[in-house]
C-alpha atoms as a PDB file:
ATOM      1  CA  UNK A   1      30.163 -55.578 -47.361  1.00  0.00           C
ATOM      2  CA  UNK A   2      28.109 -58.711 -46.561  1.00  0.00           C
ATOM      3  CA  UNK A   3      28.928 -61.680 -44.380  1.00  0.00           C
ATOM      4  CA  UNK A   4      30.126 -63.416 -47.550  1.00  0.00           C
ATOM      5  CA  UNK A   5      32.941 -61.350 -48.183  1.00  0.00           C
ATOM      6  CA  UNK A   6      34.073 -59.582 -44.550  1.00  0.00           C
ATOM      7  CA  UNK A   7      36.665 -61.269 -42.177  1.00  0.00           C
ATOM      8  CA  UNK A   8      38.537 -63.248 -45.309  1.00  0.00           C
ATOM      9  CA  UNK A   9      41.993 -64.328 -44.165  1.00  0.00           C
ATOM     10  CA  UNK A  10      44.986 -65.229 -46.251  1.00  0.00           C
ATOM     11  CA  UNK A  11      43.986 -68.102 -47.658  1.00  0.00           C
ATOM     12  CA  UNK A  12      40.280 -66.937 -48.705  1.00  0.00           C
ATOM     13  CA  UNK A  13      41.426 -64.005 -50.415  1.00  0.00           C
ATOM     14  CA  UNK A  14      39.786 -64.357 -53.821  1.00  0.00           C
ATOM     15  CA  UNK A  15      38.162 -67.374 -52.998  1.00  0.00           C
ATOM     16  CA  UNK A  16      34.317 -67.348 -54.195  1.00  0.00           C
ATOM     17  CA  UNK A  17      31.318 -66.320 -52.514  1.00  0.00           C
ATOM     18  CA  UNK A  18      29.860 -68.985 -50.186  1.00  0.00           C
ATOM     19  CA  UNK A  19      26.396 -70.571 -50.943  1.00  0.00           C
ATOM     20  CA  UNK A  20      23.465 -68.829 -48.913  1.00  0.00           C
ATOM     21  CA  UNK A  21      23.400 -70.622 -45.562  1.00  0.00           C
ATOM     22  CA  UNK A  22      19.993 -72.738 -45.135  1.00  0.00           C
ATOM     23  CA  UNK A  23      19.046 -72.802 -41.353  1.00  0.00           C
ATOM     24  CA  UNK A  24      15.910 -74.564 -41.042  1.00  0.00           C
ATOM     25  CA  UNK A  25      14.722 -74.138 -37.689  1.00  0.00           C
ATOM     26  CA  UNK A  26      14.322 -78.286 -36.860  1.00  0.00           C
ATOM     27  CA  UNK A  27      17.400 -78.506 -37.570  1.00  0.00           C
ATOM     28  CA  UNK A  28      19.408 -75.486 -35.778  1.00  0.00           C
ATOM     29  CA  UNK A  29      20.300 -74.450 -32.146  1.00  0.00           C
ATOM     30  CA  UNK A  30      21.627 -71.725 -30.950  1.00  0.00           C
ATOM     31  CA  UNK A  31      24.324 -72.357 -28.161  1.00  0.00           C
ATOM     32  CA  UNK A  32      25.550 -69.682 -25.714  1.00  0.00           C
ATOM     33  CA  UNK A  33      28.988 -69.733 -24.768  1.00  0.00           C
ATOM     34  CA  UNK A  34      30.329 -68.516 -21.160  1.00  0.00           C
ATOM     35  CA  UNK A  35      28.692 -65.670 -20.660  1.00  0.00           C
ATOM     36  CA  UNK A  36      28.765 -65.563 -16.766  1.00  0.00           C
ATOM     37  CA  UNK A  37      29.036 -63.247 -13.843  1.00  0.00           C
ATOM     38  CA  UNK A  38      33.036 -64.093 -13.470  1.00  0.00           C
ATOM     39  CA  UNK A  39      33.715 -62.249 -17.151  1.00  0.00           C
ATOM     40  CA  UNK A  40      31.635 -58.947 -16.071  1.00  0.00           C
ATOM     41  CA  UNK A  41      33.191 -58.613 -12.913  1.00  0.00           C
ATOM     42  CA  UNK A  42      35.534 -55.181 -12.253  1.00  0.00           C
ATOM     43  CA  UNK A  43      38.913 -55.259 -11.075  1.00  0.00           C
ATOM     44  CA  UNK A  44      39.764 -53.561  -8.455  1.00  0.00           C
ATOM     45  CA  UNK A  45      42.905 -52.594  -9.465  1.00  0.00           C
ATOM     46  CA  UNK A  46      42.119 -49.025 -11.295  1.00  0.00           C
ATOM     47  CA  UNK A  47      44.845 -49.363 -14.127  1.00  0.00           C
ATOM     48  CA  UNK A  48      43.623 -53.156 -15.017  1.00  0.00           C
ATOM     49  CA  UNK A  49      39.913 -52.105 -14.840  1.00  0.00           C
ATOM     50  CA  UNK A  50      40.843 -49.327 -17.188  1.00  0.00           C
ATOM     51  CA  UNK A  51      42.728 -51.646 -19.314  1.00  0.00           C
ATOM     52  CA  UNK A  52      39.559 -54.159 -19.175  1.00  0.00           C
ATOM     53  CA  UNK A  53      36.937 -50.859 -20.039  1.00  0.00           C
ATOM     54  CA  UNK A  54      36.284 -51.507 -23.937  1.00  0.00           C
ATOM     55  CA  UNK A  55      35.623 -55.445 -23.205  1.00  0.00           C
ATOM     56  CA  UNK A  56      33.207 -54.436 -20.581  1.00  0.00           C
ATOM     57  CA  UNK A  57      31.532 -52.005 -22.592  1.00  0.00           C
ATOM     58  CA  UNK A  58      31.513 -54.416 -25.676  1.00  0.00           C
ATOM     59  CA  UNK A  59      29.353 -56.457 -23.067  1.00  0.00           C
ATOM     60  CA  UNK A  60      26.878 -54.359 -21.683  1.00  0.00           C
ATOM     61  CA  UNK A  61      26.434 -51.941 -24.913  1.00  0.00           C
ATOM     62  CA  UNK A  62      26.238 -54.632 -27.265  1.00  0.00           C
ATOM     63  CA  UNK A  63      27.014 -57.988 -26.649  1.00  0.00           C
ATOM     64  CA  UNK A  64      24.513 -59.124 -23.712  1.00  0.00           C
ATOM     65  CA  UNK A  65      21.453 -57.028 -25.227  1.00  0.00           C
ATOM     66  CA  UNK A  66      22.053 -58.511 -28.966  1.00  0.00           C
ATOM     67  CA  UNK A  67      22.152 -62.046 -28.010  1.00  0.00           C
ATOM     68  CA  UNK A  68      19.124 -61.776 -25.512  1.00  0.00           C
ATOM     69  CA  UNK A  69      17.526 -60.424 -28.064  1.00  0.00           C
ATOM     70  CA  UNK A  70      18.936 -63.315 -30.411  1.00  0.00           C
ATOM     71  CA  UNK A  71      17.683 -66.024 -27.924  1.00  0.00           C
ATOM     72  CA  UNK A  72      13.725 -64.059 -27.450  1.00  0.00           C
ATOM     73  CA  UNK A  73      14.296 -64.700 -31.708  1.00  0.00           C
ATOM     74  CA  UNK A  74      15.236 -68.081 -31.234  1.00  0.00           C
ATOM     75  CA  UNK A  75      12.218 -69.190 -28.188  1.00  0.00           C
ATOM     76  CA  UNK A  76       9.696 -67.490 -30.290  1.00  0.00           C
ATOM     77  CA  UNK A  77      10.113 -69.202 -33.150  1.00  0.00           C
ATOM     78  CA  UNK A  78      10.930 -72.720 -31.066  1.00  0.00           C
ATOM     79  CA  UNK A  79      14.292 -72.881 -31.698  1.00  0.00           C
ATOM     80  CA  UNK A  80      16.269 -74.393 -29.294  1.00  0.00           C
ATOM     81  CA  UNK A  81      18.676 -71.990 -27.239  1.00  0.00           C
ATOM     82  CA  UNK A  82      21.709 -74.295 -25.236  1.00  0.00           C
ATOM     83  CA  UNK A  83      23.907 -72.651 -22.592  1.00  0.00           C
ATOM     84  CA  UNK A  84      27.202 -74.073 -21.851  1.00  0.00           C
ATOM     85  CA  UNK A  85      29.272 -72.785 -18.853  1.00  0.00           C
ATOM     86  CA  UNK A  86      32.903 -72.769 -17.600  1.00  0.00           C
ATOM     87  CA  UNK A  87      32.907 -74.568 -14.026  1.00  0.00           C
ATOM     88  CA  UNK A  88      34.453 -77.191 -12.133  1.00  0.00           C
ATOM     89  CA  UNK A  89      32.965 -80.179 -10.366  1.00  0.00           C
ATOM     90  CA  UNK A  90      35.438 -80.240  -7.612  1.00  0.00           C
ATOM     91  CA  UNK A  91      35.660 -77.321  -5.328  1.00  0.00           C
ATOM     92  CA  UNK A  92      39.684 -78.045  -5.488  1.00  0.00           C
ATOM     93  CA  UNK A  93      39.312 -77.864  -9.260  1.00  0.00           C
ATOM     94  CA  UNK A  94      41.375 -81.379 -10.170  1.00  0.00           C
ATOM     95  CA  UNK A  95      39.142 -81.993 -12.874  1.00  0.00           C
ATOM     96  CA  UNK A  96      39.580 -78.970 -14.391  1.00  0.00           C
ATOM     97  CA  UNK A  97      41.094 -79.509 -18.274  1.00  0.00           C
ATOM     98  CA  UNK A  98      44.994 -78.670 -18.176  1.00  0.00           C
ATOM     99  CA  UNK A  99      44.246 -75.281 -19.737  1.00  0.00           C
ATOM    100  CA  UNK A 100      42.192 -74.009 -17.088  1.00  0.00           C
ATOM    101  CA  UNK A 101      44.977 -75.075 -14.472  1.00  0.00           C
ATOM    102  CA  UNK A 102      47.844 -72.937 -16.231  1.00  0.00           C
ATOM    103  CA  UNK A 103      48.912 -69.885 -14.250  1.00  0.00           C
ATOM    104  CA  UNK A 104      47.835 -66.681 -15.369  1.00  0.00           C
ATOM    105  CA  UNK A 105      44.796 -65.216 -16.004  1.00  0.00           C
ATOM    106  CA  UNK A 106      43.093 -68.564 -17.306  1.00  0.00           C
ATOM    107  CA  UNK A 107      43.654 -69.977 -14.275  1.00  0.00           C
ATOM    108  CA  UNK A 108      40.209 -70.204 -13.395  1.00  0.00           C
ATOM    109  CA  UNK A 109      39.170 -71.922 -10.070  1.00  0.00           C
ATOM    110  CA  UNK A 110      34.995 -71.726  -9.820  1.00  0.00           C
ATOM    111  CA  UNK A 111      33.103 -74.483  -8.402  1.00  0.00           C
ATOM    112  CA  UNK A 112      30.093 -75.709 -10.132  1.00  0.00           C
ATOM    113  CA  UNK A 113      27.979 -73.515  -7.039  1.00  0.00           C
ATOM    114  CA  UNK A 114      29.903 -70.329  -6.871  1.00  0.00           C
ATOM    115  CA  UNK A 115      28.428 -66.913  -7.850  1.00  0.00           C
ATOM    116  CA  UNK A 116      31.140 -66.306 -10.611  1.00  0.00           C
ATOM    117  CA  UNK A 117      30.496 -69.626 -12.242  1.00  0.00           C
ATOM    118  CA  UNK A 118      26.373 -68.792 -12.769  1.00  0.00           C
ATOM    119  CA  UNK A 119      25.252 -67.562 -16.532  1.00  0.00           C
ATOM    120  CA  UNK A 120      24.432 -63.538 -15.991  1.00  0.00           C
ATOM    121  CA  UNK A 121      20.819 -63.035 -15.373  1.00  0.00           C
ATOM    122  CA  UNK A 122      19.855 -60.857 -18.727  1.00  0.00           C
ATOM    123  CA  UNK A 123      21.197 -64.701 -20.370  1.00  0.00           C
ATOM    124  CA  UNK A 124      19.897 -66.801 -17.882  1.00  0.00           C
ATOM    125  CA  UNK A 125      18.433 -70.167 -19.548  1.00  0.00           C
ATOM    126  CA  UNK A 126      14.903 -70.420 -20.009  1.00  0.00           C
ATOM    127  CA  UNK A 127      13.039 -73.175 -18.176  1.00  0.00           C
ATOM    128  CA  UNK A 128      13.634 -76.489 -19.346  1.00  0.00           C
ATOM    129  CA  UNK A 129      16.164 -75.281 -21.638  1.00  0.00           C
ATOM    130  CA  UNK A 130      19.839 -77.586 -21.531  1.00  0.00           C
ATOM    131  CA  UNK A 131      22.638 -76.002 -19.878  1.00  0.00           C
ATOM    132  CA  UNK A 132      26.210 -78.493 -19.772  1.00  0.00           C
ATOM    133  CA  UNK A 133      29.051 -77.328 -17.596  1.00  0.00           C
ATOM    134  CA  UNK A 134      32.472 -77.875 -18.833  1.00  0.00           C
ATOM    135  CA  UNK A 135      35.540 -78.401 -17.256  1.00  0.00           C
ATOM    136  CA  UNK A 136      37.666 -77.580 -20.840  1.00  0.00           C
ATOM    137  CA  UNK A 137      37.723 -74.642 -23.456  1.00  0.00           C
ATOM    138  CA  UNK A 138      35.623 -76.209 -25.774  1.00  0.00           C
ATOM    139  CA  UNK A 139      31.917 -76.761 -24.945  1.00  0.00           C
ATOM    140  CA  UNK A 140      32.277 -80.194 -27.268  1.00  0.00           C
ATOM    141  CA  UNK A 141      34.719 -82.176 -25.816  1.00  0.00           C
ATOM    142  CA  UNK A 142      34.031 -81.366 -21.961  1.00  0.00           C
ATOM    143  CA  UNK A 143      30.679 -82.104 -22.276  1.00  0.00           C
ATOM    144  CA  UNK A 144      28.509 -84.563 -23.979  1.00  0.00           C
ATOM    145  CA  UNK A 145      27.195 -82.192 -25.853  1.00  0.00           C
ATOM    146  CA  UNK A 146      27.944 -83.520 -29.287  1.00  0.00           C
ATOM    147  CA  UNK A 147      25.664 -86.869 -28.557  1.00  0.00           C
ATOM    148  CA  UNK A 148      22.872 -84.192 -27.321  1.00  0.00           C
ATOM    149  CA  UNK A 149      23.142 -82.426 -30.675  1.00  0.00           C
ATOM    150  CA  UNK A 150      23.435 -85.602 -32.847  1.00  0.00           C
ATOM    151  CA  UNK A 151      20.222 -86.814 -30.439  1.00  0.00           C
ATOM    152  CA  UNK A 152      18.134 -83.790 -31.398  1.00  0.00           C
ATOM    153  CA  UNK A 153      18.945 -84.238 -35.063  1.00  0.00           C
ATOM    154  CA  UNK A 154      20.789 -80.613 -35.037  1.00  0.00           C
ATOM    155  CA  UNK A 155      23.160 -80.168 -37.791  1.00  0.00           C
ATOM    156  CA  UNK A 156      23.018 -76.153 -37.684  1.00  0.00           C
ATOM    157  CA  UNK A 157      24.909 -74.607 -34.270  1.00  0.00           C
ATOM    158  CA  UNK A 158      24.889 -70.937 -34.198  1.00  0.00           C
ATOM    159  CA  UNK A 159      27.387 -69.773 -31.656  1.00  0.00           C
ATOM    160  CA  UNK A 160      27.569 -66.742 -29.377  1.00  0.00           C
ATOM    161  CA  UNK A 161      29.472 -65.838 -26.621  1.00  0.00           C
ATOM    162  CA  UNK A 162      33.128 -65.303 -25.039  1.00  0.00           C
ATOM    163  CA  UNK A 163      35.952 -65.034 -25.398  1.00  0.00           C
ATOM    164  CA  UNK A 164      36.206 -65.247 -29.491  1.00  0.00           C
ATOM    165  CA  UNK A 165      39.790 -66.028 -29.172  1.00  0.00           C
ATOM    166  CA  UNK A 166      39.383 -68.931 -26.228  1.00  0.00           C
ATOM    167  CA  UNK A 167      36.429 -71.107 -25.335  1.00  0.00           C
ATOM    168  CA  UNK A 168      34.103 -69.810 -28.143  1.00  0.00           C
ATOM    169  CA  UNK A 169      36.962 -70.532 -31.067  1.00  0.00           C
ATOM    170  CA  UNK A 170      37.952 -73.785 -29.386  1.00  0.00           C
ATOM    171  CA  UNK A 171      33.884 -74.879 -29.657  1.00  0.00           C
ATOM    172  CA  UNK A 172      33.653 -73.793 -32.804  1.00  0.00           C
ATOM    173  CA  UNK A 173      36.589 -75.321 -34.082  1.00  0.00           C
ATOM    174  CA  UNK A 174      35.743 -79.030 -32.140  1.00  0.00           C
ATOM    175  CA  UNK A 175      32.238 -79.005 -33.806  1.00  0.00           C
ATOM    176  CA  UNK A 176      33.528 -78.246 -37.366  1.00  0.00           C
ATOM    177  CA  UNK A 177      35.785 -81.467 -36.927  1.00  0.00           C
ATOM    178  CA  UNK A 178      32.778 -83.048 -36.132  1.00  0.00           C
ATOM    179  CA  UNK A 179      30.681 -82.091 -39.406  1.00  0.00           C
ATOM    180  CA  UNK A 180      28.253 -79.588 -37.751  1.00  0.00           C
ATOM    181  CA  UNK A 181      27.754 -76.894 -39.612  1.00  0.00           C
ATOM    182  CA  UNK A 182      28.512 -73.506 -37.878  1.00  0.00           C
ATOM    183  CA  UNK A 183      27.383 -70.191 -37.870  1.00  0.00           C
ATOM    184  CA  UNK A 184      29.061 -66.958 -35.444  1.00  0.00           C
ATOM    185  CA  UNK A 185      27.424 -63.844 -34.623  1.00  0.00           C
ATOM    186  CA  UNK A 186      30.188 -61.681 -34.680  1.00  0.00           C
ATOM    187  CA  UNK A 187      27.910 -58.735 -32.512  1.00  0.00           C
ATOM    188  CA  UNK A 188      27.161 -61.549 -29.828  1.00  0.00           C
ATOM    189  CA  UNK A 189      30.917 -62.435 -29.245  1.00  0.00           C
ATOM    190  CA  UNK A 190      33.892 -60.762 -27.265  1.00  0.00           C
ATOM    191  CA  UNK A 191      37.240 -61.011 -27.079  1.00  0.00           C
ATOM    192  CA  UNK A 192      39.604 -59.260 -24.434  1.00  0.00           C
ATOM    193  CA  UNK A 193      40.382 -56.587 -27.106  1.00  0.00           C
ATOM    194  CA  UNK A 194      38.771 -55.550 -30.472  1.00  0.00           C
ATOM    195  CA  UNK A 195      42.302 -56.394 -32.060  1.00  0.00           C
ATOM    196  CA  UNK A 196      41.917 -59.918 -30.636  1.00  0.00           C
ATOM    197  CA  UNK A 197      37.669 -60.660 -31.521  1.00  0.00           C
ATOM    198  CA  UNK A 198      38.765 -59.383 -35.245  1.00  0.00           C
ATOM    199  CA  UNK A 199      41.866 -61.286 -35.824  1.00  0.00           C
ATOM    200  CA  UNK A 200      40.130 -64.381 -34.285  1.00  0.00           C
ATOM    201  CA  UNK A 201      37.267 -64.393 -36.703  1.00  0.00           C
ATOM    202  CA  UNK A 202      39.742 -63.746 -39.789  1.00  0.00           C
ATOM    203  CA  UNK A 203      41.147 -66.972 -38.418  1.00  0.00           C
ATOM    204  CA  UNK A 204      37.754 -69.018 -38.282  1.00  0.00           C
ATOM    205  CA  UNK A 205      35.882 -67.607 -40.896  1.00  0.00           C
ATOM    206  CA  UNK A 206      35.179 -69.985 -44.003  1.00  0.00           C
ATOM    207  CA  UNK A 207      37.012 -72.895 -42.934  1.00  0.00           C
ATOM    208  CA  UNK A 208      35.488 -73.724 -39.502  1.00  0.00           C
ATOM    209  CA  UNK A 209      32.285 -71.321 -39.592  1.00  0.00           C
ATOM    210  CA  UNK A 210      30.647 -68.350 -41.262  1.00  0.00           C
ATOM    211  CA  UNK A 211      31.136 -65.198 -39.714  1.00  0.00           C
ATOM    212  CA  UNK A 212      27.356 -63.137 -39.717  1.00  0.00           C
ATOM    213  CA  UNK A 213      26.150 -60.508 -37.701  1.00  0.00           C
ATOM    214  CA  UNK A 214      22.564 -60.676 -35.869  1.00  0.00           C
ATOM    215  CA  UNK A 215      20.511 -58.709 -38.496  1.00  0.00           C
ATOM    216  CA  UNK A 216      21.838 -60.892 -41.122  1.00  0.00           C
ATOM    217  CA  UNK A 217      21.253 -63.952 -39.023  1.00  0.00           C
ATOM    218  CA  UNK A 218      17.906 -62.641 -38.592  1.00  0.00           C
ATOM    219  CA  UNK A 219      17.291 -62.422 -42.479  1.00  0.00           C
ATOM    220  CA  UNK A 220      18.744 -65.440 -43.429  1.00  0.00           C
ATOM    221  CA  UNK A 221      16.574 -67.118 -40.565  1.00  0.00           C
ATOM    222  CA  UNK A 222      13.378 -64.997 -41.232  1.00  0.00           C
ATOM    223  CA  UNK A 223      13.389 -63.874 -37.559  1.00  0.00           C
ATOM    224  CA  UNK A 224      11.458 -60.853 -35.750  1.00  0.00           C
END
């Protein structure tokens, strides 16, 4: 089963086959979503890092080495590869979006300096490559990354990262209202649980992106 029909929700079933997507290369980036050192940290609690096991090895088995493997694609061919990162400005984190202030486990406190807020090494950005920090879920509206895009002429974002559910489905979602066209790779995401990355893209796919993997990414884009 190809890109074209996996992932269909309710209201796709049936529905006809998308066009084949046209990336050309001026014309795409290839943003990276979140992927930093708080997310691969272990609990110490044993029952909650047992609970948090398949997410971690999601990460490390398949996630992390796909999409550095995606960007090497992506910086051979001169594509650009953007980073966006969760962080806060203030070290009391009052500018921090409303979302990232709720109690719970997205209560996230990480100052723009901190070793939990820093992109993991294997994904660190290249030189002179644009990283924006953001303050909300969505790597559109808590940045200006939207005038950077419209700036570079990209109309193409491919989008990788985590969580699926949270700050990756929020981004995607902002730059489909704003008439980008947008392409996840499903092997480069994670959610907290399989159940949740699946249902997630069943609720994205076709009407705010495409849902690929990296190997059809890679043909559609003629990559190495």
């Amino acid at each position: 089963m190809s890109w074209k029909t996996r992932h269909r929700s309710f209201y796709y079933q049936g529905a006809p086959e998308p066009a084949d997507l046209v990336l050309p290369p001026a014309e795409t980036a290839l943003l990276c979503i979140d992927v930093q050192n708080y997310g691969l940290e272990l609990h110490d609690d044993p029952e909650e890092r047992a609970r948090w096991a398949p997410f971690h090895e999601r990460m490390r088995g398949t996630v992390i080495p796909r999409l550095r493997a995606l960007q090497d694609s992506f910086r051979a061919r001169g594509i650009d590869v953007i980073h966006a990162r969760i962080a806060c400005l203030l070290e009391d984190g009052r500018d921090r979006s409303l979302s990232q202030k709720m109690p719970g486990w997205n209560n996230l406190l990480m100052p723009l300096t901190s070793e939990a807020s820093q992109i993991v090494p294997e994904l660190a950005p290249a030189p002179g490559e644009i990283v924006v920090t953001k303050t909300t879920d969505s790597a559109l509206t808590g940045t200006n990354l939207r005038l950077v895009l419209a700036n570079m002429g990209i109309r193409n974002v491919v989008v990788a990262g985590i969580y699926t559910d949270q700050c990756v489905s929020s981004t995607v979602r902002s730059l489909a209202d704003e008439s980008f066209n947008v392409v996840l790779v499903e092997d480069c995401c994670a959610a907290g649980t399989d159940a949740l990355h699946a249902h997630e893209l069943e609720a994205i796919n076709m009407i705010y992106c495409h849902v690929v993997d990296s190997d059809e990414l890679r043909a559609i884009m003629g990559l190495s």
